[in-house]
Protein backbone atom coordinates (compact mmCIF):
# COMPACT_ATOMS: atom_id res chain seq x y z
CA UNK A 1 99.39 115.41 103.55
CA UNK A 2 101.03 115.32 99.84
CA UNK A 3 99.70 114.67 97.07
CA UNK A 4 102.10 112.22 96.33
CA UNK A 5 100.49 110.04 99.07
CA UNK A 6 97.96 107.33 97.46
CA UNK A 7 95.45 105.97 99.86
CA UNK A 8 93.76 102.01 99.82
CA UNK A 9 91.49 100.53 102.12
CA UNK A 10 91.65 97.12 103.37
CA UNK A 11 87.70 96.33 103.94
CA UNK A 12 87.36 93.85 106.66
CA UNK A 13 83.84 95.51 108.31
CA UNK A 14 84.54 97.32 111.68
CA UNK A 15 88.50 96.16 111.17
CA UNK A 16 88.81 97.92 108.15
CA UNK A 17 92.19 99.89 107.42
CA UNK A 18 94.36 102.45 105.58
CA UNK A 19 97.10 101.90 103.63
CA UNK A 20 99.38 104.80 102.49
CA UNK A 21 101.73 104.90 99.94
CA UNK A 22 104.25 107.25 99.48
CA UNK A 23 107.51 109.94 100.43
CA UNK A 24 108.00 111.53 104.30
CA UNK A 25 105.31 108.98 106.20
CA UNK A 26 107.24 108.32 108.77
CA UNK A 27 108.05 112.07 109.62
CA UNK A 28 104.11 112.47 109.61
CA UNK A 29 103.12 109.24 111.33
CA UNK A 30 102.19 111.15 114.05
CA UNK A 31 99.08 112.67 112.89
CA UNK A 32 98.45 109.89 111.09
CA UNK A 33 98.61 107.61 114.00
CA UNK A 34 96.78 109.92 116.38
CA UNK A 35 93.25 109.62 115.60
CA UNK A 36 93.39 105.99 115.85
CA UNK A 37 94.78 105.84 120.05
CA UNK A 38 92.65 104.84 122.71
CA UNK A 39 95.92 105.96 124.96
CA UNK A 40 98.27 108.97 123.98
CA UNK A 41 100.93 105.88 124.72
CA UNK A 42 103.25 104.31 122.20
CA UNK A 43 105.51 101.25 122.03
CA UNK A 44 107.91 101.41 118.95
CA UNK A 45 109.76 98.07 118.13
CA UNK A 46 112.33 97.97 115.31
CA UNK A 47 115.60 96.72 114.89
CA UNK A 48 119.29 98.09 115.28
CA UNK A 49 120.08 98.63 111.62
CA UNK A 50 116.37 100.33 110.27
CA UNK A 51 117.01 102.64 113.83
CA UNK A 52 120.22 104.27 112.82
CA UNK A 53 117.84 105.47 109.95
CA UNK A 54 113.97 105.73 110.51
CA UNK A 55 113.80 105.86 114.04
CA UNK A 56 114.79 109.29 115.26
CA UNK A 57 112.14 110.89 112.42
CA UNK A 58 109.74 108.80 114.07
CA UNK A 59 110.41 109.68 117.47
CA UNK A 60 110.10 113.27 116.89
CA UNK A 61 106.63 112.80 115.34
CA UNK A 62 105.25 111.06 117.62
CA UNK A 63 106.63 113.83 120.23
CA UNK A 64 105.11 116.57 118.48
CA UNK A 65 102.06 115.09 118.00
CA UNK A 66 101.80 114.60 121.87
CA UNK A 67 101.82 110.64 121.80
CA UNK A 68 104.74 109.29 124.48
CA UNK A 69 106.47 106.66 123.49
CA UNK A 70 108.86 103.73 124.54
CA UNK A 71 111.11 101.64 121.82
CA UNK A 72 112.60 98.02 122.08
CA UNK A 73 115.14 97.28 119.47
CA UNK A 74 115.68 93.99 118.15
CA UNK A 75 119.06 92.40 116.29
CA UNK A 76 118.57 92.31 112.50
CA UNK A 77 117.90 89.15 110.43
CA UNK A 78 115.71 86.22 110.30
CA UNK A 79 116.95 84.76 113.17
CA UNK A 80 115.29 86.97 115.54
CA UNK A 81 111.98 85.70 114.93
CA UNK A 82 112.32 83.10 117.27
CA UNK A 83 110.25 82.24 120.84
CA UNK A 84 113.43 83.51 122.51
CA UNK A 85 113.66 86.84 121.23
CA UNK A 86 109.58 87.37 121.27
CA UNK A 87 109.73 86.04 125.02
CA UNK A 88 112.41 88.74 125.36
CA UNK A 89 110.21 91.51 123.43
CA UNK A 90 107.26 90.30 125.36
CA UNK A 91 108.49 90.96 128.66
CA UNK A 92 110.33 94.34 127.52
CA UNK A 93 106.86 95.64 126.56
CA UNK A 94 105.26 94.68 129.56
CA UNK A 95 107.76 96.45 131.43
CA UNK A 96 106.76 99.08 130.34
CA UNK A 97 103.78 99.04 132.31
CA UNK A 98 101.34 99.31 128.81
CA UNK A 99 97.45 98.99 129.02
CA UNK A 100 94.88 98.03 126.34
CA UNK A 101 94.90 101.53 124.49
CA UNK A 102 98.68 101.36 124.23
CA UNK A 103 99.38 101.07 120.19
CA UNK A 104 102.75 98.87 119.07
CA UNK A 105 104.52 100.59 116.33
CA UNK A 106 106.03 98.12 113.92
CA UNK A 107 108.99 99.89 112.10
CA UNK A 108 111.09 97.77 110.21
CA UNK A 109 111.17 94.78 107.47
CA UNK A 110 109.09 92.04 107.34
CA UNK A 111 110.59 90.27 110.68
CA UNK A 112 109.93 92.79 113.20
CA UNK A 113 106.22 93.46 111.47
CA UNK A 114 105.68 89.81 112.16
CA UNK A 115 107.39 89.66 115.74
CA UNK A 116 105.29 92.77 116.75
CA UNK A 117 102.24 92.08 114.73
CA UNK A 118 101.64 88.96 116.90
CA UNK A 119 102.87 90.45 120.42
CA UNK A 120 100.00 92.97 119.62
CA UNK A 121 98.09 89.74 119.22
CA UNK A 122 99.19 88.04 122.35
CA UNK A 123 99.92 91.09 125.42
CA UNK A 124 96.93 91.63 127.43
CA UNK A 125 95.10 89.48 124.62
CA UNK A 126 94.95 92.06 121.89
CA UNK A 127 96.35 95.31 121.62
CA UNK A 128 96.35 97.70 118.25
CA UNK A 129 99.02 98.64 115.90
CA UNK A 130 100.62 100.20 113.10
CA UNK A 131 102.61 98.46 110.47
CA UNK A 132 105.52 101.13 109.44
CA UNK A 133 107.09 98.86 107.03
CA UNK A 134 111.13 99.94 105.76
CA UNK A 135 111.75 97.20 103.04
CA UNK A 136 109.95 96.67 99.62
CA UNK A 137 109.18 92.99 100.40
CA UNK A 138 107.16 94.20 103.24
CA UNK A 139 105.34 97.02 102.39
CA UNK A 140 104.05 94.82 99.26
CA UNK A 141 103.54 91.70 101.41
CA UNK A 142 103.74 90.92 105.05
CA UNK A 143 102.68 94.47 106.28
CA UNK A 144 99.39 94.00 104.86
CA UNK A 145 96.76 91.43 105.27
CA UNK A 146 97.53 90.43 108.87
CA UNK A 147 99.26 87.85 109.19
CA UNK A 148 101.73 87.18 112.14
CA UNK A 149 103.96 84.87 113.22
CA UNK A 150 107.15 83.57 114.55
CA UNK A 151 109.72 80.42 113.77
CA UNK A 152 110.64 77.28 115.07
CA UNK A 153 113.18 74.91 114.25
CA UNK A 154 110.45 73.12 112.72
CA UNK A 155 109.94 75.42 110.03
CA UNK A 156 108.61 79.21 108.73
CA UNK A 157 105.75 80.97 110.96
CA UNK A 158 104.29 78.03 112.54
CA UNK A 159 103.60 80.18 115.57
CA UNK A 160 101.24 83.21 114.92
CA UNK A 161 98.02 84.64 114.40
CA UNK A 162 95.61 86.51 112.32
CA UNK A 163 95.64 89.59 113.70
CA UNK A 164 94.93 93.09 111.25
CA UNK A 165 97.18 96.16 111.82
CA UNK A 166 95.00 99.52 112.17
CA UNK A 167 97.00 101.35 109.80
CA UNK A 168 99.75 100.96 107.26
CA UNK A 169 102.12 103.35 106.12
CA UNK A 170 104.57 102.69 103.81
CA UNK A 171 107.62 105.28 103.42
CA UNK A 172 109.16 104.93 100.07
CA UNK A 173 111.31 107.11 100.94
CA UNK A 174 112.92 104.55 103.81
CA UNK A 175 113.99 102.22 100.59
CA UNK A 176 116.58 104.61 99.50
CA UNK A 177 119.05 103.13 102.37
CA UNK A 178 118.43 99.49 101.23
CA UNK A 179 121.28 97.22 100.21
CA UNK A 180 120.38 96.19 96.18
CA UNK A 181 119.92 92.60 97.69
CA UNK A 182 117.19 93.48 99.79
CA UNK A 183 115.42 95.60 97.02
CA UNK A 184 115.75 92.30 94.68
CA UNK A 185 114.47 90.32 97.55
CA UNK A 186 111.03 92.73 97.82
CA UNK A 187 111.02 92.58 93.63
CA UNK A 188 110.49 88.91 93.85
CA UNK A 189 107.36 89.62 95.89
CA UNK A 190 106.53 92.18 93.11
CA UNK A 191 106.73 89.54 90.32
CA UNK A 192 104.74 87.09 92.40
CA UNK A 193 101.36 89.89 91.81
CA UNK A 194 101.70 89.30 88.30
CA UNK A 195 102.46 85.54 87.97
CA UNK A 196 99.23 84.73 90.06
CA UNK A 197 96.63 87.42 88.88
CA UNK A 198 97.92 90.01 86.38
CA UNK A 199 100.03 88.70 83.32
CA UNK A 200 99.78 92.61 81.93
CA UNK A 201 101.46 93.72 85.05
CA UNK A 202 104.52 91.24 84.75
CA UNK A 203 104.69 92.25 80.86
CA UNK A 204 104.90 95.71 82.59
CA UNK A 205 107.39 94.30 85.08
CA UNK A 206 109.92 92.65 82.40
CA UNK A 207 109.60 96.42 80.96
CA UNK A 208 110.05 98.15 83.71
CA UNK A 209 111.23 95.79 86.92
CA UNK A 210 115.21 98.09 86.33
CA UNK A 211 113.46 101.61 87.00
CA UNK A 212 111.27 99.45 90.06
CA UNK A 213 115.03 98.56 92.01
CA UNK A 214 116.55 102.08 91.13
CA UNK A 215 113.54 103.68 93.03
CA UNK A 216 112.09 105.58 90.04
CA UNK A 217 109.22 107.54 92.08
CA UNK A 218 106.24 106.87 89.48
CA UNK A 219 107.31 103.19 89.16
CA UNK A 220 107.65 102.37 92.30
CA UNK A 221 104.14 103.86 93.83
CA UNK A 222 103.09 101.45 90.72
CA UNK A 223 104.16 98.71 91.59
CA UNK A 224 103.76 98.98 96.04
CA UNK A 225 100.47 100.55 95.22
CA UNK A 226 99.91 97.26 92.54
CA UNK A 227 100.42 95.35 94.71
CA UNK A 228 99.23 96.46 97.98
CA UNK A 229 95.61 96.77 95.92
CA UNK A 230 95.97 93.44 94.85
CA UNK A 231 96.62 92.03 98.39
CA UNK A 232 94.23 94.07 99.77
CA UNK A 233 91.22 92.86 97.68
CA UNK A 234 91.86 89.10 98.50
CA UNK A 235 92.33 89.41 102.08
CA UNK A 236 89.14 91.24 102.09
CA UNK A 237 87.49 88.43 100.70
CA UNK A 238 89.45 85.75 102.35
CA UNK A 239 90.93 86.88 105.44
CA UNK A 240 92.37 83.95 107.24
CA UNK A 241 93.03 81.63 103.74
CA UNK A 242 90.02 79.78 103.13
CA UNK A 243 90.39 80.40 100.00
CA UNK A 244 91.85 82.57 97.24
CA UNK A 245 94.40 84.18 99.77
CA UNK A 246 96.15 81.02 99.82
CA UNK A 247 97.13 81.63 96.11
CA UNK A 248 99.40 84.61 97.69
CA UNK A 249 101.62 81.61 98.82
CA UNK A 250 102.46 80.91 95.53
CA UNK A 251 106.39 79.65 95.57
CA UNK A 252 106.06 79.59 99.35
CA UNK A 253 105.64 75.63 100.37
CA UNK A 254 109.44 75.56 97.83
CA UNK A 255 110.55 78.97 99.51
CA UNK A 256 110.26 78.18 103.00
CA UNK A 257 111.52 74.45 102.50
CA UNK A 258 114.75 76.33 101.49
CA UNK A 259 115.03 78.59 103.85
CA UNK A 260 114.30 75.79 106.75
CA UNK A 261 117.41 74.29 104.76
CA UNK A 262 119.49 77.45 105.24
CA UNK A 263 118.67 78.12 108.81
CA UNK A 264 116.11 80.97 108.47
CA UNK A 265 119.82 82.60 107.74
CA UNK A 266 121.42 85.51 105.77
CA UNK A 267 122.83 83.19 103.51
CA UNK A 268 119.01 83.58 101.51
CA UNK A 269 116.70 86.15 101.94
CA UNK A 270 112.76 85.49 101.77
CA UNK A 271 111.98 86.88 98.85
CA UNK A 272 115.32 85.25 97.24
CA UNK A 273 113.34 82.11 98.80
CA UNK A 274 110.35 82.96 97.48
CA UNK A 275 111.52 84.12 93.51
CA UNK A 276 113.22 80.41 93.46
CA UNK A 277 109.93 78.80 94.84
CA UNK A 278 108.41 80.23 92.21
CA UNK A 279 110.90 79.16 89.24
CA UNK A 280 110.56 75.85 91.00
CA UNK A 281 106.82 76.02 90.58
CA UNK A 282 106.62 76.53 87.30
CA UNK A 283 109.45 74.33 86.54
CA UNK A 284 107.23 71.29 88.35
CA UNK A 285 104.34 72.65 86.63
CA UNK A 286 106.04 71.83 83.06
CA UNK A 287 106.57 68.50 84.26
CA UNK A 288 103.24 67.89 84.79
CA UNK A 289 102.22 69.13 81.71
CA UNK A 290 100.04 72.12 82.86
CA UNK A 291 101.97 74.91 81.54
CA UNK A 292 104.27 75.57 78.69
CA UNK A 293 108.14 75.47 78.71
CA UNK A 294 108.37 78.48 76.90
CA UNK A 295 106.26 80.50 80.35
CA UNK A 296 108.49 78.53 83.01
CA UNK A 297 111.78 80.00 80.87
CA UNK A 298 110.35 83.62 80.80
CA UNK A 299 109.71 83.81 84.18
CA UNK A 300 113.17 82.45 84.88
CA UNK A 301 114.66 84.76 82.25
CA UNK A 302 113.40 87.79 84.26
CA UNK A 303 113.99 87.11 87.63
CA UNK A 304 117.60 86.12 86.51
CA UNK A 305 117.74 89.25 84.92
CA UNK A 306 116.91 90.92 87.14
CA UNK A 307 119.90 89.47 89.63
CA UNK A 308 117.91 86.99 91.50
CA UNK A 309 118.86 83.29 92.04
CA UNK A 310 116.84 81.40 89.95
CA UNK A 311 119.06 78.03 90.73
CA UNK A 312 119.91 75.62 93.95
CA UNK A 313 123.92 76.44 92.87
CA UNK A 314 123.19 80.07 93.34
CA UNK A 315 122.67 79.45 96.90
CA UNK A 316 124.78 76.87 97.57
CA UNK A 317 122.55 73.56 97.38
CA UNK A 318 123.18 71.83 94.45
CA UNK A 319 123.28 68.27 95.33
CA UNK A 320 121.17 68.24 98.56
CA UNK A 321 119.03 65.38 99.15
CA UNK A 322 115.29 65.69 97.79
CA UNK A 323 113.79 63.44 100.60
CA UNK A 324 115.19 66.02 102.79
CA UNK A 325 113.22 69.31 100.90
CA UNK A 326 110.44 66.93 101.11
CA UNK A 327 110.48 66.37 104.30
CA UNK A 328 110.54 70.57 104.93
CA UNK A 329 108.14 71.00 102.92
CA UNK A 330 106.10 68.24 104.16
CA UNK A 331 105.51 70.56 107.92
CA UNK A 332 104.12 73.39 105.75
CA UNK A 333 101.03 75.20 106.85
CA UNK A 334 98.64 73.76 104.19
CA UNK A 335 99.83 70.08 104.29
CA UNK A 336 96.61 67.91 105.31
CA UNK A 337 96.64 64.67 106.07
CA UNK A 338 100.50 63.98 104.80
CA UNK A 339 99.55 65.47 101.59
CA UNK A 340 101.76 68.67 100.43
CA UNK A 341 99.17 71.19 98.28
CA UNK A 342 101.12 73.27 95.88
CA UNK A 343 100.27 76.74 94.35
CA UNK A 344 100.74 75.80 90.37
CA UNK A 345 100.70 77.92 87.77
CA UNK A 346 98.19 77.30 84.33
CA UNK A 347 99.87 80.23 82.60
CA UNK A 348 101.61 83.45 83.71
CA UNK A 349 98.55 85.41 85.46
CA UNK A 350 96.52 82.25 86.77
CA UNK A 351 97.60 79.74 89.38
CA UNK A 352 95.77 77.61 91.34
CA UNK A 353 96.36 74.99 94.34
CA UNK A 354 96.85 71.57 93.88
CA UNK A 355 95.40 69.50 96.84
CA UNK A 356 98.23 66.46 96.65
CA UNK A 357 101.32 67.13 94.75
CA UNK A 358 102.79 64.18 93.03
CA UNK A 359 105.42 62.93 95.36
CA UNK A 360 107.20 61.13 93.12
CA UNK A 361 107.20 63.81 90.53
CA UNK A 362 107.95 66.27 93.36
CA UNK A 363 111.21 64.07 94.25
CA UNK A 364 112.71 63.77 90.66
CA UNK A 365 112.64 67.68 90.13
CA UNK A 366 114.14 68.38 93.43
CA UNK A 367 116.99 65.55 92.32
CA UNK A 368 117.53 66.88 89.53
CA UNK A 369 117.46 70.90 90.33
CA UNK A 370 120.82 72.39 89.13
């Protein structure tokens, strides 16, 4: 394998797993994916736009490393991860007439890592696989760590499970067919490593966040492999968010309120979601006095900058009704007891969660968002 390959380990005990960074991964999943079978049998799930460009390399890996294979493709988008379209992939699977050594192959953005992530959780009660992510936002986020999960009208992944891929490879050279948008949309995910745990790194980011989104090779494998490391060392301290990993939602409970909004839709992309959840974050967390004006503007500055929406106008919500973002955000995952718990920010590098956000507070800076 190259050089240019960097290796981390998750470290979750007898679930432990590789991640690998770098150029031609997919054309060598193969032998990467090999050692790890129970069954020389493969299931490959990805969608219709990543296949007209990933899927063929895979397919002839996995050939000529002896592993057969079947693929289900799913339609692009957000949308998909519904119970509709994962009753659909469900039953495709089966079909195929897969046993408990079958391995899923997840290739594809962060939607069909979830979809498949928990299927693997769910068929025959647990079955392995790989996590081939094709976007930035997932191969520094939802590929790693575990975490699957599905939609429902009543908000973001409020179906899934904790369930830990056995390997991850992540194929920088899949980025290069990305639409700028979706690149921006993984970049937000980026920035969110620094603003929780590593102010250096987002000073490196404002510096260097243009030659990130052009796909600068040394960059890049920064900031994945920055990330991924990151991610990797909190999971492996707090694997199903007991604790510290639930500071990796940081501009979530905001993010996914918006997206609810928007229909899980095109019209705003996760990480978009996610990069104004965070703005909003730190914009709340001025109003409550625990950060500085001056660190809520430079975050906004750089995202901005960077060609992210950093304002409800930019995505068409100016003017909607806080009780009704409240009320999204009021079904997130980490509300207890009626109370909504926020990831806040003390400064750029530290957040922390508060238990019972301010509703009040809460309501005047979502009436007043521009």
């Amino acid at each position: 394998m190259s050089t240019e390959i960097e290796r981390l380990r998750v470290e979750l005990g007898d679930r432990a797993y590789e991640i690998l960074v770098g150029p031609r991964l997919i054309e060598n999943a193969g032998r990467e994916i090999l050692p790890l079978l129970r069954r020389r049998q493969a299931v490959i799930v990805s969608d219709e736009t990543v296949a007209r460009h990933c899927l063929p390399a895979l397919r002839d890996s996995l050939a000529d490393a002896g592993i057969a294979h079947h693929t289900v493709l799913l339609p692009p988008g957000e949308e998909t991860k519904d119970l509709d379209h994962f009753a659909r992939l469900a039953e495709e699977i089966l079909g195929f007439g897969i046993e408990r050594g079958t391995m899923l192959v997840a290739l594809g953005g962060g939607v069909v890592g979830d979809i498949t992530g928990f299927a693997a959780a769910t068929l025959l009660r647990g079955i392995d696989f790989v996590q081939i992510p094709t976007t930035l936002l997932a191969q520094v986020d939802s590929s790693v760590g575990g975490k699957t999960g599905i939609n429902t009208p009543n908000g973001k992944n409020l179906i899934g499970a904790f369930y830990q891929p056995r390997l991850v490879l992540a194929d920088t050279d899949s980025l290069a067919t990305l639409p700028r948008r979706e690149l921006l949309a993984g970049y937000a995910e980026i920035v969110k490593y620094g603003l929780i745990r590593d102010a250096e790194f987002f000073a490196w980011l404002e510096a260097e966040g243009g030659s990130v989104c052009d796909l600068e090779p040394v960059a890049l494998r920064r900031a994945v492999m920055t990330s991924c490391a990151m991610k990797a060392v909190i999971v492996a301290s707090d694997e199903r968010e007991e604790g510290d990993r639930a500071l990796l939602n940081f501009g979530h409970t905001f993010g996914h309120a918006l997206e609810t909004e928007t229909g899980f839709s095109a019209r705003l992309l996760h990480g978009e979601a996610v990069g104004l959840g965070m703005v909003l974050a730190f914009d709340f967390a001025v109003r409550l006095g625990l950060v500085g004006a001056a660190e809520s503007e430079r975050v906004r500055r750089h995202l901005e900058g960077m060609g992210l929406p950093t304002q409800l106008s930019a995505i068409g919500l100016a003017g909607i009704p806080a009780d009704r973002l409240l009320a999204h955000m009021g079904k997130d995952k980490k509300v207890r007891d009626g109370r909504i718990a926020l990831i806040l920010p003390r400064r750029i590098g530290e957040v922390f969660v508060m238990q019972d956000a301010p509703r009040d507070t809460l309501r005047d800076l979502l009436a007043n968002a521009a």
